[in-house]
Protein backbone atom coordinates (compact mmCIF):
# COMPACT_ATOMS: atom_id res chain seq x y z
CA UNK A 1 18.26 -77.95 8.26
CA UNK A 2 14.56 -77.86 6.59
CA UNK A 3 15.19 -81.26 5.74
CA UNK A 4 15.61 -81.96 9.77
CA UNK A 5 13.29 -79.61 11.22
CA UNK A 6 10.27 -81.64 8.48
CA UNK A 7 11.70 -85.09 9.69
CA UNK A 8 11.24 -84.35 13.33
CA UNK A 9 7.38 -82.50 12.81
CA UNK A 10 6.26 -85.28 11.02
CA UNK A 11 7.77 -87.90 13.40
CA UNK A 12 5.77 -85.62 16.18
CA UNK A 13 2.54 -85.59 14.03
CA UNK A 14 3.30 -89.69 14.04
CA UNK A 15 3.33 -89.98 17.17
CA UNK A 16 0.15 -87.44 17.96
CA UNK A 17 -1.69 -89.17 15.53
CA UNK A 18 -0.77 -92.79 17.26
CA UNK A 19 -1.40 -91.24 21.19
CA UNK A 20 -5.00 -90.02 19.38
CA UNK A 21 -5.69 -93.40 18.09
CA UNK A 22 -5.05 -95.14 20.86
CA UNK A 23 -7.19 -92.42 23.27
CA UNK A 24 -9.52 -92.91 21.15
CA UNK A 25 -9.72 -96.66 22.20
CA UNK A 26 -10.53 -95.16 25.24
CA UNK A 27 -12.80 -92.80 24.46
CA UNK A 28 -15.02 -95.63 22.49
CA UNK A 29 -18.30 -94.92 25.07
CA UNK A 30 -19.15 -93.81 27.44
CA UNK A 31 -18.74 -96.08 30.16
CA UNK A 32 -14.67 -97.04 28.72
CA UNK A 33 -14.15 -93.18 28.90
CA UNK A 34 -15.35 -92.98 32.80
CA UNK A 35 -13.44 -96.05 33.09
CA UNK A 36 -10.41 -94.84 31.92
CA UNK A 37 -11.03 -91.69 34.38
CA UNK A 38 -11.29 -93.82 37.61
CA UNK A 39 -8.00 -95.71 36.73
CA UNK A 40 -6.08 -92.08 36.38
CA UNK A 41 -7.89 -90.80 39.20
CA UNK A 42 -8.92 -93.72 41.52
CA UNK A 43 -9.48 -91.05 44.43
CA UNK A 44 -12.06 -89.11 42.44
CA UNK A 45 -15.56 -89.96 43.07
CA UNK A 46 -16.79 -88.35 39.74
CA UNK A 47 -15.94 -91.13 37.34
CA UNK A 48 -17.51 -93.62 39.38
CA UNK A 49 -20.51 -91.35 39.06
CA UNK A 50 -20.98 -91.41 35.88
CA UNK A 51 -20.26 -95.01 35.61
CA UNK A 52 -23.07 -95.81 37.73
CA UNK A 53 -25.44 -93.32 35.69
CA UNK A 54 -24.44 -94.99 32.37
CA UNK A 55 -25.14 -98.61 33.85
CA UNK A 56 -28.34 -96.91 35.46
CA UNK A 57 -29.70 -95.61 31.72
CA UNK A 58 -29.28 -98.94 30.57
CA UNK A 59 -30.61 -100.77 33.35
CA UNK A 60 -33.69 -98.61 32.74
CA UNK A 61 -33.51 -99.70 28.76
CA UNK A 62 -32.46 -103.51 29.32
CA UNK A 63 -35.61 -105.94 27.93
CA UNK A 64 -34.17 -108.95 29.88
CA UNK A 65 -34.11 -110.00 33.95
CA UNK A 66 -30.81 -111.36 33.63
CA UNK A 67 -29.60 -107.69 32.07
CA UNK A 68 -31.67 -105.97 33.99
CA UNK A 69 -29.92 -107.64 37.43
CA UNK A 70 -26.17 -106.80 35.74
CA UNK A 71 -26.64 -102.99 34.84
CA UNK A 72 -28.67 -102.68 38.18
CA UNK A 73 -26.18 -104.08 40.13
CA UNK A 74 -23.42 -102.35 38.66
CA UNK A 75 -24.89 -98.98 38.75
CA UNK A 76 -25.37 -99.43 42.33
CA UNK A 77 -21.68 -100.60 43.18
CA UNK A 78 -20.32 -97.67 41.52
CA UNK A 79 -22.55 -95.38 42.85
CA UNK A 80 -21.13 -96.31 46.08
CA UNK A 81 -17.95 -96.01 45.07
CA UNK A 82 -18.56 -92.48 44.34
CA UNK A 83 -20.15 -92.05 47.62
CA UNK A 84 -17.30 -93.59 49.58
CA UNK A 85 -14.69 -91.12 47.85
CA UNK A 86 -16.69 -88.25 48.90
CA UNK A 87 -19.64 -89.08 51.68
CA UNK A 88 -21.82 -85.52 51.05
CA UNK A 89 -21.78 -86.30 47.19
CA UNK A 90 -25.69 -85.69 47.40
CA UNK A 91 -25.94 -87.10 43.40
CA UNK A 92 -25.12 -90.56 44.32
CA UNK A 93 -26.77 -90.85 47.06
CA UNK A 94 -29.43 -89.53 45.33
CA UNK A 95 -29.25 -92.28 42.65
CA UNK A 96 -28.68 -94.86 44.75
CA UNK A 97 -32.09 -94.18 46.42
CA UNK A 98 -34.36 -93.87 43.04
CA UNK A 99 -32.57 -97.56 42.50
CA UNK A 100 -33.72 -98.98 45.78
CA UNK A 101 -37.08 -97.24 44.78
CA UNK A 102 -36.79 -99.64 41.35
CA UNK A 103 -35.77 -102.75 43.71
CA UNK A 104 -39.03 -102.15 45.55
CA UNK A 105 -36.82 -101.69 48.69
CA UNK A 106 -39.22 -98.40 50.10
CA UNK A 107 -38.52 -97.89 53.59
CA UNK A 108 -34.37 -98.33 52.63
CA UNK A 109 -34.87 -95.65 49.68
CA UNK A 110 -36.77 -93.34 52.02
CA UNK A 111 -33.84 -93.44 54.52
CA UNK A 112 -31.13 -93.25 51.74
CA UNK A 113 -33.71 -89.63 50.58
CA UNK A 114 -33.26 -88.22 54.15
CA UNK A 115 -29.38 -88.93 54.02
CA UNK A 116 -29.62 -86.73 51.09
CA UNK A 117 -31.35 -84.27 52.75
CA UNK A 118 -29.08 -83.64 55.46
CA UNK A 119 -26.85 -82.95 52.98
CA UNK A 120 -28.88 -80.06 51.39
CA UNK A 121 -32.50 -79.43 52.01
CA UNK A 122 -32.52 -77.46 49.08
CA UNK A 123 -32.91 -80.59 46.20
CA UNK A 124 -35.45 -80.49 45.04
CA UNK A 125 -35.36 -84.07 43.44
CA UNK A 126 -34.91 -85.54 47.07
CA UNK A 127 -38.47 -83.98 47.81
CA UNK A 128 -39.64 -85.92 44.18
CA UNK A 129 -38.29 -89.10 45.37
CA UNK A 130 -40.18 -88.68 48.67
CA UNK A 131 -43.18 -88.13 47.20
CA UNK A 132 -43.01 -91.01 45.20
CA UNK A 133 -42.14 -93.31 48.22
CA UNK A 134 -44.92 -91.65 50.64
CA UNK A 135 -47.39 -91.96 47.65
CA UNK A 136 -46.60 -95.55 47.54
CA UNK A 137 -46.60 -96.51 50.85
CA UNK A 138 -49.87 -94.86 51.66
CA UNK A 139 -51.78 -96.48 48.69
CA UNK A 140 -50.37 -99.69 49.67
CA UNK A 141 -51.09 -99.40 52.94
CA UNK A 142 -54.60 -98.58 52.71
CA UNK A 143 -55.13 -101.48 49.78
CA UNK A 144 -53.71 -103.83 52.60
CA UNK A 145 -56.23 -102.85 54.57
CA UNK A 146 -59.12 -102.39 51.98
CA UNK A 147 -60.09 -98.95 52.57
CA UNK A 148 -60.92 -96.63 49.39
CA UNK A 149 -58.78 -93.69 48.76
CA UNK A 150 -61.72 -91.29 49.49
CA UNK A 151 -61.85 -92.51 52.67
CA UNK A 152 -57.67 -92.38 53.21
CA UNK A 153 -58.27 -90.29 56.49
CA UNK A 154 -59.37 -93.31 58.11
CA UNK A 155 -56.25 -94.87 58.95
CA UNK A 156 -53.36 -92.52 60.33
CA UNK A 157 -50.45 -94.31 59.17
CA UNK A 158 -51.82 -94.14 55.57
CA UNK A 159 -53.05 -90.34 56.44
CA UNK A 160 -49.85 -89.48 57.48
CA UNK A 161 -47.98 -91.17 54.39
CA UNK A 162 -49.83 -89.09 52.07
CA UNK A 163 -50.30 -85.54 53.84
CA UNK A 164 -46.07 -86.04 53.61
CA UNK A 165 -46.70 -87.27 49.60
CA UNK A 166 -48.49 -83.62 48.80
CA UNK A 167 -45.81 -81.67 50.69
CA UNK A 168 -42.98 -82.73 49.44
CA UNK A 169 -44.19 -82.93 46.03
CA UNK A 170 -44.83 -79.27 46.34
CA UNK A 171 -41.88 -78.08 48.38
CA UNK A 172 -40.09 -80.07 45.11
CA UNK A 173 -42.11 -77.57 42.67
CA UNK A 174 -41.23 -74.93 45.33
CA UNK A 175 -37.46 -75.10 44.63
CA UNK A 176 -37.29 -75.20 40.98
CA UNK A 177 -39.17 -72.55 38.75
CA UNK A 178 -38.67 -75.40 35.03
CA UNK A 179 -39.25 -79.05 37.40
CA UNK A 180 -41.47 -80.81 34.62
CA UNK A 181 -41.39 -84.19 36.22
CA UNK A 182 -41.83 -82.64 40.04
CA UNK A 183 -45.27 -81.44 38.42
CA UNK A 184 -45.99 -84.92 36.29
CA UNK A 185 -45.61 -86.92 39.55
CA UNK A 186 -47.50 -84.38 41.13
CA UNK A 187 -50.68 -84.65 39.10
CA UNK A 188 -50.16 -88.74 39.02
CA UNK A 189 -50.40 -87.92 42.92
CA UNK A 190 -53.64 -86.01 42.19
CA UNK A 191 -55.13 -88.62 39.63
CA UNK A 192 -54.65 -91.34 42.69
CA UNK A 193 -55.98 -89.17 45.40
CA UNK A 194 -59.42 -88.34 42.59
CA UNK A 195 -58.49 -84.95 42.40
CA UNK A 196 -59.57 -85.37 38.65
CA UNK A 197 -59.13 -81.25 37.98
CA UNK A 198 -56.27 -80.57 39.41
CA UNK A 199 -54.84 -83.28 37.94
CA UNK A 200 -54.76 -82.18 34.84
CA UNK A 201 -53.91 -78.87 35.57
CA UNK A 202 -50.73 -80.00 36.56
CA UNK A 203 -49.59 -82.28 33.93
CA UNK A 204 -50.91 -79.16 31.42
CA UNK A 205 -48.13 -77.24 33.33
CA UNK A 206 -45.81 -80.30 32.97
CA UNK A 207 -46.49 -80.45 29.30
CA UNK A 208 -46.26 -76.66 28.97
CA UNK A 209 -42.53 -77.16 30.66
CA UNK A 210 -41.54 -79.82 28.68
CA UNK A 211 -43.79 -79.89 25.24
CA UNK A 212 -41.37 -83.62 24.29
CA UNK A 213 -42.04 -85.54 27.50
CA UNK A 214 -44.19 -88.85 26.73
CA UNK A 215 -45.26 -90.17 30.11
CA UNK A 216 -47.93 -86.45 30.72
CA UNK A 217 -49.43 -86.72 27.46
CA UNK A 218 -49.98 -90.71 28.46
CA UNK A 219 -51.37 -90.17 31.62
CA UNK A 220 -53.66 -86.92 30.69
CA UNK A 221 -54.97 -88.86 27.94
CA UNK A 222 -56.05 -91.62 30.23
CA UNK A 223 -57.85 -89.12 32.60
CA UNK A 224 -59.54 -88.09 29.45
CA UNK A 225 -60.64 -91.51 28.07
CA UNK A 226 -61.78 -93.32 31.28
CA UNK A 227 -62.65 -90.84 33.72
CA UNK A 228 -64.04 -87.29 31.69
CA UNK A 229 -64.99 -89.30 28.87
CA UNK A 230 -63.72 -86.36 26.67
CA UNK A 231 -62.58 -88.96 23.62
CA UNK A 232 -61.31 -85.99 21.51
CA UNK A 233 -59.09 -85.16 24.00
CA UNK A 234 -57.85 -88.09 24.71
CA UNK A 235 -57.27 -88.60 20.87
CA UNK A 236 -54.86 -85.90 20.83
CA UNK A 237 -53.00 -86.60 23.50
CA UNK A 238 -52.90 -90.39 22.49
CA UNK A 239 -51.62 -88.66 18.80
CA UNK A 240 -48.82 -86.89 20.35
CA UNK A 241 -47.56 -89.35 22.49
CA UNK A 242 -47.25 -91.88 18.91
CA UNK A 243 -45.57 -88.62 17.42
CA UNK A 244 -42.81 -88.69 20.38
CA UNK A 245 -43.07 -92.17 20.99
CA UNK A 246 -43.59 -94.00 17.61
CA UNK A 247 -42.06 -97.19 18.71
CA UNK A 248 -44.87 -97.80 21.74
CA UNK A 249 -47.30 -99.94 21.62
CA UNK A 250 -49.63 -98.65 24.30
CA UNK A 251 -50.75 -95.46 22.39
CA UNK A 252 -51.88 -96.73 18.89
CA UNK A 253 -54.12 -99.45 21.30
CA UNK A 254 -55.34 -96.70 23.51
CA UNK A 255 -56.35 -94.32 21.26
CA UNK A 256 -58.15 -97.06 19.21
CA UNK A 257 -59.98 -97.57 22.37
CA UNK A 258 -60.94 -94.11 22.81
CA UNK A 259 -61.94 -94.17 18.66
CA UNK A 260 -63.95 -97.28 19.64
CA UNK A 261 -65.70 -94.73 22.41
CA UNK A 262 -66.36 -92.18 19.78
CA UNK A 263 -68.19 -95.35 17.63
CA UNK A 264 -65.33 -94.73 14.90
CA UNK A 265 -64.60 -98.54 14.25
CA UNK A 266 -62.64 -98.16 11.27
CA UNK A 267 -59.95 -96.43 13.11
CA UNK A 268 -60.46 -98.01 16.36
CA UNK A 269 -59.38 -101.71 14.30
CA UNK A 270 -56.49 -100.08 12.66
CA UNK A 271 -55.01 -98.72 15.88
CA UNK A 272 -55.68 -102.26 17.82
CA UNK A 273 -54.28 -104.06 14.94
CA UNK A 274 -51.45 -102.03 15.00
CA UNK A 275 -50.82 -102.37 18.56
CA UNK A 276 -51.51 -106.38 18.09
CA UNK A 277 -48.66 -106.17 15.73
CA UNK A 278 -46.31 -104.66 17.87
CA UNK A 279 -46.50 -107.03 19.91
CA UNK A 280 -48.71 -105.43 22.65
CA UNK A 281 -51.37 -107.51 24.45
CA UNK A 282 -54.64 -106.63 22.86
CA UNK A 283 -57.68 -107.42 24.90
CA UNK A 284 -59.02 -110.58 22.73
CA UNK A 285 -62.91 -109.25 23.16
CA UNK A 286 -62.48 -105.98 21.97
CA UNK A 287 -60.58 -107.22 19.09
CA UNK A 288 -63.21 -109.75 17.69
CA UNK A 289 -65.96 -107.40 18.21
CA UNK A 290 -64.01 -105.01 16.33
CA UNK A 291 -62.94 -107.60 13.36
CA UNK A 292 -67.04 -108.51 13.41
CA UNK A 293 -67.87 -104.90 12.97
């Protein structure tokens, strides 16, 4: 009977071991795990959601057009198919809108934001996106017509674009207490509309949110260097975006601009060499004047 009763548990830890093996063939990424989802459960539209967010990360990460066009393109197709499963699946629809946004397709991102919103009015990344789109649309408006952003008021299309920029930015930071990037696009809004101070005040409180994000430190830092001419600032900012972001170019050449500023040549050269190494595309004059030095 023993004999028996260890024949059949180690013919059942056989077969476990072989169903594991071969789930695991499923289970090999991401993307072949969602897959695998959507075939069991071809009426669910959360698979298809997260197949269209994996394809969307590395749409964001691809280096080539041609890759760039694929993962695009098949993020958006399966973000529709999540949307078609369930219509008020605000996530999707949410998605599909920042990619229109990437596609430079504005005014069909803007009306894919207000679908969203008539699903909740409560998101506050639906007010982000809008911000984004009314920020662009005003500046672009008033560079098609040549009139400086001081002077925005001018024009009421472009007036009207960016009054609706600054409110939904801060309904956005309204709705969430920890929205780090509703207060980084915020102060990018500020930067382009020359409110220099407040500004930085609010990518200070998108930094204090979110200490690892790369893009505030980048942007403070360039408020620093070119407009408040505070080079030590800029310096440190420039450091911790290398310290989150070694792989980047742009910082080691930035902050060897701002050394430059500061009349430290030594370590302006370094950091434009180093940038010139990595491939990024080091203004030739400052270099030679540097290597002269």
């Amino acid at each position: 009977m023993g004999k028996i009763l260890l024949g059949v548990t180690l013919a059942y830890c056989l077969v476990l071991g072989y169903l594991a093996n071969e789930r695991c063939k499923d289970w090999y990424d991401s993307i072949s795990l969602w897959k695998d989802d959507a075939e069991k459960h071809p009426e669910g539209p959360v698979a298809y959601f997260y197949l269209g967010q994996e394809y969307f990360t590395r749409y964001e990460a691809a280096t080539s057009a041609k890759e760039k066009q694929m993962d695009g393109d098949s993020s958006m197709y399966y973000f529709n198919m999540s949307v078609a499963r369930k219509p008020d699946y605000i996530n999707p629809i949410i998605c599909i809108a920042e990619l229109q946004r990437n596609y430079n397709q504005n005014d069909a991102a803007e009306q894919t934001y207000y679908k969203a919103m008539k699903i909740s009015d409560k998101n506050e990344s639906v007010y982000l996106g809008l911000g984004v789109i009314h920020t662009i649309k005003g500046t672009e408006r008033l560079r098609s017509l040549r009139i400086p952003m001081d002077s925005f008021r001018l024009d009421p299309i472009a007036r009207q674009e960016l009054d609706s920029a600054r409110f939904c930015f801060q309904a956005g930071i309204k709705l969430k207490a920890y929205f780090p990037e509703g207060y980084s696009n915020f102060a990018n809004y500020l930067d382009i509309m020359g409110k220099t101070d407040s500004a930085l005040l609010e990518y200070a409180n998108a930094i204090e949110q979110n200490p690892d994000a790369y893009i505030p430190y980048m942007n403070r830092a360039r408020i620093y260097l070119l407009q408040v001419k505070n080079y030590d600032k800029a310096i440190a900012d420039y450091n911790k975006a290398i310290m989150l972001k070694p792989e980047m170019a742009e910082p080691y050449y930035l902050r060897g601009r701002a050394y430059l500023a500061k009349g430290n040549k030594t370590s302006a050269l370094q950091d434009v060499e180093k940038a010139k190494t990595m491939g990024y595309p080091v203004d030739p004059a400052i270099y030679n004047d540097l290597k002269r030095s």
